[in-house]
N, C-alpha and C. Protein backbone atom coordinates (compact mmCIF):
# COMPACT_ATOMS: atom_id res chain seq x y z
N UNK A 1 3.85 22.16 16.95
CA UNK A 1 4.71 21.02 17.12
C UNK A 1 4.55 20.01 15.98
N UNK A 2 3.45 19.90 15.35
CA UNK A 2 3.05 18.61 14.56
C UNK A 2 3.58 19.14 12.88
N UNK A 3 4.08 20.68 13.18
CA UNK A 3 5.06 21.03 11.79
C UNK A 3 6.60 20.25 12.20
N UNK A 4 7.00 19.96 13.43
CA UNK A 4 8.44 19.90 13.46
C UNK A 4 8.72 18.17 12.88
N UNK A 5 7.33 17.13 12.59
CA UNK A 5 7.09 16.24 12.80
C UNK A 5 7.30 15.79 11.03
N UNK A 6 6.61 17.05 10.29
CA UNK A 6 6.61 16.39 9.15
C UNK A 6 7.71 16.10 8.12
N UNK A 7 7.28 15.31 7.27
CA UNK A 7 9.17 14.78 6.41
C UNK A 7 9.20 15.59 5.50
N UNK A 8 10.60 15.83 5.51
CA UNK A 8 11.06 16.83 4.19
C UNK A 8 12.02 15.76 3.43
N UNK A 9 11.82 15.75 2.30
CA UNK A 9 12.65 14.58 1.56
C UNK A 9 13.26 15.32 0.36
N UNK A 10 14.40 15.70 -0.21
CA UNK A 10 14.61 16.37 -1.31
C UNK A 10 14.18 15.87 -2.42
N UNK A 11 14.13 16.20 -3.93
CA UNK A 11 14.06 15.36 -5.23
C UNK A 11 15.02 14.55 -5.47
N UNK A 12 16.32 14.83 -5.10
CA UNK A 12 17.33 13.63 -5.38
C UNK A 12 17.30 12.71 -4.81
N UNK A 13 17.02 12.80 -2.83
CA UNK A 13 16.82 11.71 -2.53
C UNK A 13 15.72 10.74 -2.97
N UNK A 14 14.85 11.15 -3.57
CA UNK A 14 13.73 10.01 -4.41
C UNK A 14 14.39 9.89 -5.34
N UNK A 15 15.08 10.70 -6.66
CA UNK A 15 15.33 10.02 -7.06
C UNK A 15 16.42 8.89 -7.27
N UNK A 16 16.98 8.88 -6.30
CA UNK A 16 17.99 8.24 -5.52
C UNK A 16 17.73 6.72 -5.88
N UNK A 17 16.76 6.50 -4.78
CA UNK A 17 16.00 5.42 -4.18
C UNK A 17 15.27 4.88 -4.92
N UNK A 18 14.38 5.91 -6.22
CA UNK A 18 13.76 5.11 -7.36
C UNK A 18 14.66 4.42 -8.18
N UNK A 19 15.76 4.60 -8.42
CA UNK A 19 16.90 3.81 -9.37
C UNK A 19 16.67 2.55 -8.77
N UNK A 20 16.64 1.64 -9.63
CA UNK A 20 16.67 0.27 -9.71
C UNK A 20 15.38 -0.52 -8.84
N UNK A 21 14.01 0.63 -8.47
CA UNK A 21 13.36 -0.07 -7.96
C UNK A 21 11.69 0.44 -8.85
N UNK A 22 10.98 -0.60 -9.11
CA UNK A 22 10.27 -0.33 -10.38
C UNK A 22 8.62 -0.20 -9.71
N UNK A 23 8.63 -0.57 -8.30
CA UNK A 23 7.26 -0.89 -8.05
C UNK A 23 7.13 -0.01 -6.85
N UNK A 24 8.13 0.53 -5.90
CA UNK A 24 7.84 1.12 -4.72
C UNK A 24 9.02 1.72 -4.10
N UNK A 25 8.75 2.72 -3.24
CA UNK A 25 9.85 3.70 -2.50
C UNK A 25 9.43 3.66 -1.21
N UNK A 26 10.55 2.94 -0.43
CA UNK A 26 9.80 3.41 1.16
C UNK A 26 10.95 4.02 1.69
N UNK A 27 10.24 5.05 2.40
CA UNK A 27 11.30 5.96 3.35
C UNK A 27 11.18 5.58 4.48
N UNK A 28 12.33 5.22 5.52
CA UNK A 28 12.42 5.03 6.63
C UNK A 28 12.11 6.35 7.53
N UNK A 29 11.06 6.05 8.89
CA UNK A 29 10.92 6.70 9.73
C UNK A 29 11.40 6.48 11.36
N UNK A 30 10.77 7.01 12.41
CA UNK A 30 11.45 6.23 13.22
C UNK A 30 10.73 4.84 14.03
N UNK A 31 9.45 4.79 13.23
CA UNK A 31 8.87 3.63 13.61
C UNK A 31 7.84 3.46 12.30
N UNK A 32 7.58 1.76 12.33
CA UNK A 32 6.88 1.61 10.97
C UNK A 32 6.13 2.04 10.59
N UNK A 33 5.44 2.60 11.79
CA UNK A 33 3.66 3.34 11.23
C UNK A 33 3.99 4.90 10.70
N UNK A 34 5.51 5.44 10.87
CA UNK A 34 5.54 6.50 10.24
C UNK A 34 6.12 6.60 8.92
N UNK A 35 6.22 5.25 8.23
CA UNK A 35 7.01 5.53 7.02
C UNK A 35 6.14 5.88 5.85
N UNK A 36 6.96 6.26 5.08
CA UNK A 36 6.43 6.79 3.97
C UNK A 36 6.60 5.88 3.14
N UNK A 37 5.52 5.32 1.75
CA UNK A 37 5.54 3.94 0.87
C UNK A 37 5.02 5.23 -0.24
N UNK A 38 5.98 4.89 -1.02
CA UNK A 38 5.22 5.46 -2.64
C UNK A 38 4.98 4.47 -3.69
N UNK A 39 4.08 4.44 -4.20
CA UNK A 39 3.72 3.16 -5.34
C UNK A 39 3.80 3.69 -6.51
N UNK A 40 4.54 2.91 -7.17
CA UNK A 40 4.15 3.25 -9.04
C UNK A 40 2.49 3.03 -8.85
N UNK A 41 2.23 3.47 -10.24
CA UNK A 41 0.41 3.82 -10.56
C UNK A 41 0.48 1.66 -10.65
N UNK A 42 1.15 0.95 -11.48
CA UNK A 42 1.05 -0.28 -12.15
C UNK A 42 1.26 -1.03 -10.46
N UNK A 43 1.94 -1.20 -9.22
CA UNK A 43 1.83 -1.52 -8.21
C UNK A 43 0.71 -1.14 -7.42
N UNK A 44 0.38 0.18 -7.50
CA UNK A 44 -1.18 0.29 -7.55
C UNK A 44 -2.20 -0.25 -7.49
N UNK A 45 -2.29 -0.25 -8.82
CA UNK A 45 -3.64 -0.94 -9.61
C UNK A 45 -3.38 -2.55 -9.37
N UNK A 46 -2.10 -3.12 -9.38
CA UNK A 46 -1.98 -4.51 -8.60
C UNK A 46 -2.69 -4.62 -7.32
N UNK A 47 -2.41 -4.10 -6.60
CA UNK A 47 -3.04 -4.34 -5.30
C UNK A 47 -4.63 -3.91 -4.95
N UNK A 48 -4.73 -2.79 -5.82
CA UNK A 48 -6.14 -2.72 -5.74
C UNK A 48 -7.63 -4.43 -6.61
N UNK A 49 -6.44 -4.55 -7.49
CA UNK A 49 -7.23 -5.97 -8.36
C UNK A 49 -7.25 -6.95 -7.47
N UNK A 50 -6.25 -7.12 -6.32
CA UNK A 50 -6.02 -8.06 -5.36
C UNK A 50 -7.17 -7.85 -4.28
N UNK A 51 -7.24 -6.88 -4.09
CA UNK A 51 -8.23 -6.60 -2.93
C UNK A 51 -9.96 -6.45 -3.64
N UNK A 52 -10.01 -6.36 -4.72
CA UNK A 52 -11.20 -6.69 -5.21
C UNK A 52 -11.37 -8.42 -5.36
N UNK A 53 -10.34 -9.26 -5.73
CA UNK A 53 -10.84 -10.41 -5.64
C UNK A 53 -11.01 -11.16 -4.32
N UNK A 54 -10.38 -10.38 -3.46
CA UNK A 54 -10.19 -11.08 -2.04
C UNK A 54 -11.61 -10.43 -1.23
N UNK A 55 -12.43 -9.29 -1.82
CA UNK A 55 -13.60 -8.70 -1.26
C UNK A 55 -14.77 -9.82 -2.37
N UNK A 56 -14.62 -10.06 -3.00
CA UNK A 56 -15.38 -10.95 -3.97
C UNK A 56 -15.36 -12.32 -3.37
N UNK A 57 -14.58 -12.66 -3.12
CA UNK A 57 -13.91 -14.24 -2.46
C UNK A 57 -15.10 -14.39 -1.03
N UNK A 58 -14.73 -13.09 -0.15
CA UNK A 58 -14.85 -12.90 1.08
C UNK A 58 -16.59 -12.69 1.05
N UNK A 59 -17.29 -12.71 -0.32
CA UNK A 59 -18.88 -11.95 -0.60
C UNK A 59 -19.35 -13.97 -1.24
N UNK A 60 -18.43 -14.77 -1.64
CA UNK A 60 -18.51 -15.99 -2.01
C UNK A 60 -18.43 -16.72 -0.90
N UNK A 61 -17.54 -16.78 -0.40
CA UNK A 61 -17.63 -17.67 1.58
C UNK A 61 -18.34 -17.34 2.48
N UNK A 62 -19.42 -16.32 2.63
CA UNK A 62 -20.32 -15.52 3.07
C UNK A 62 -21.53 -16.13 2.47
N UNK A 63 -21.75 -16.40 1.32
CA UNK A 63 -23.13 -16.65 0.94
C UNK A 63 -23.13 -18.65 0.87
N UNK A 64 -22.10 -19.22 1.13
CA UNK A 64 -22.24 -20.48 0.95
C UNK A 64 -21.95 -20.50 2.22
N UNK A 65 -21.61 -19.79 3.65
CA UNK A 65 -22.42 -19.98 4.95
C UNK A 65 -23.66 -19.80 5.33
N UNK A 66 -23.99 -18.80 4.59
CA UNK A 66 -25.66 -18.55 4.37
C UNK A 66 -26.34 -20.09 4.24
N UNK A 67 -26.18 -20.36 2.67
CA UNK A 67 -26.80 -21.55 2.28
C UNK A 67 -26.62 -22.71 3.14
N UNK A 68 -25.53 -23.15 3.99
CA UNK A 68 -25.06 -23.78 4.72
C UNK A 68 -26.05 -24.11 6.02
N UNK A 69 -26.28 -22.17 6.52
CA UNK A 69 -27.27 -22.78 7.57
C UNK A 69 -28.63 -22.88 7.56
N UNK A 70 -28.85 -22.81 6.29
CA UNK A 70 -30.46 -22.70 5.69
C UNK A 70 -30.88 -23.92 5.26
């Protein structure tokens, strides 16, 4: 059953959908948690730099609660 489930998407329809969009492809499913998101490599690496400063941030507000209750 969990073959009848999976998406088949042709090449045209991506490249369809990539025309005029430079950072991401999302395919509609029938609910949000099933869609499909494709990232350029450069949207990527954006969000990964984002989530390193926000884990850095989150390792900085952590140690000045430390000091806080010391």
């Amino acid at each position: 059953m969990e073959v009848l489930k999976m998406i088949t998407i042709s090449v045209n329809d991506i490249f369809d959908k990539i025309m005029g969009n430079e950072e991401e492809i999302i395919i509609k499913r029938n609910n949000e948690a099933d869609d499909l998101v494709l990232l350029t490599a450069k949207k990527y690496n954006t969000i990964l730099e984002e989530l390193k400063k926000l884990k850095c941030n989150q390792g900085i507000n952590k140690n000045i609660r430390n000091i806080k209750i010391k």
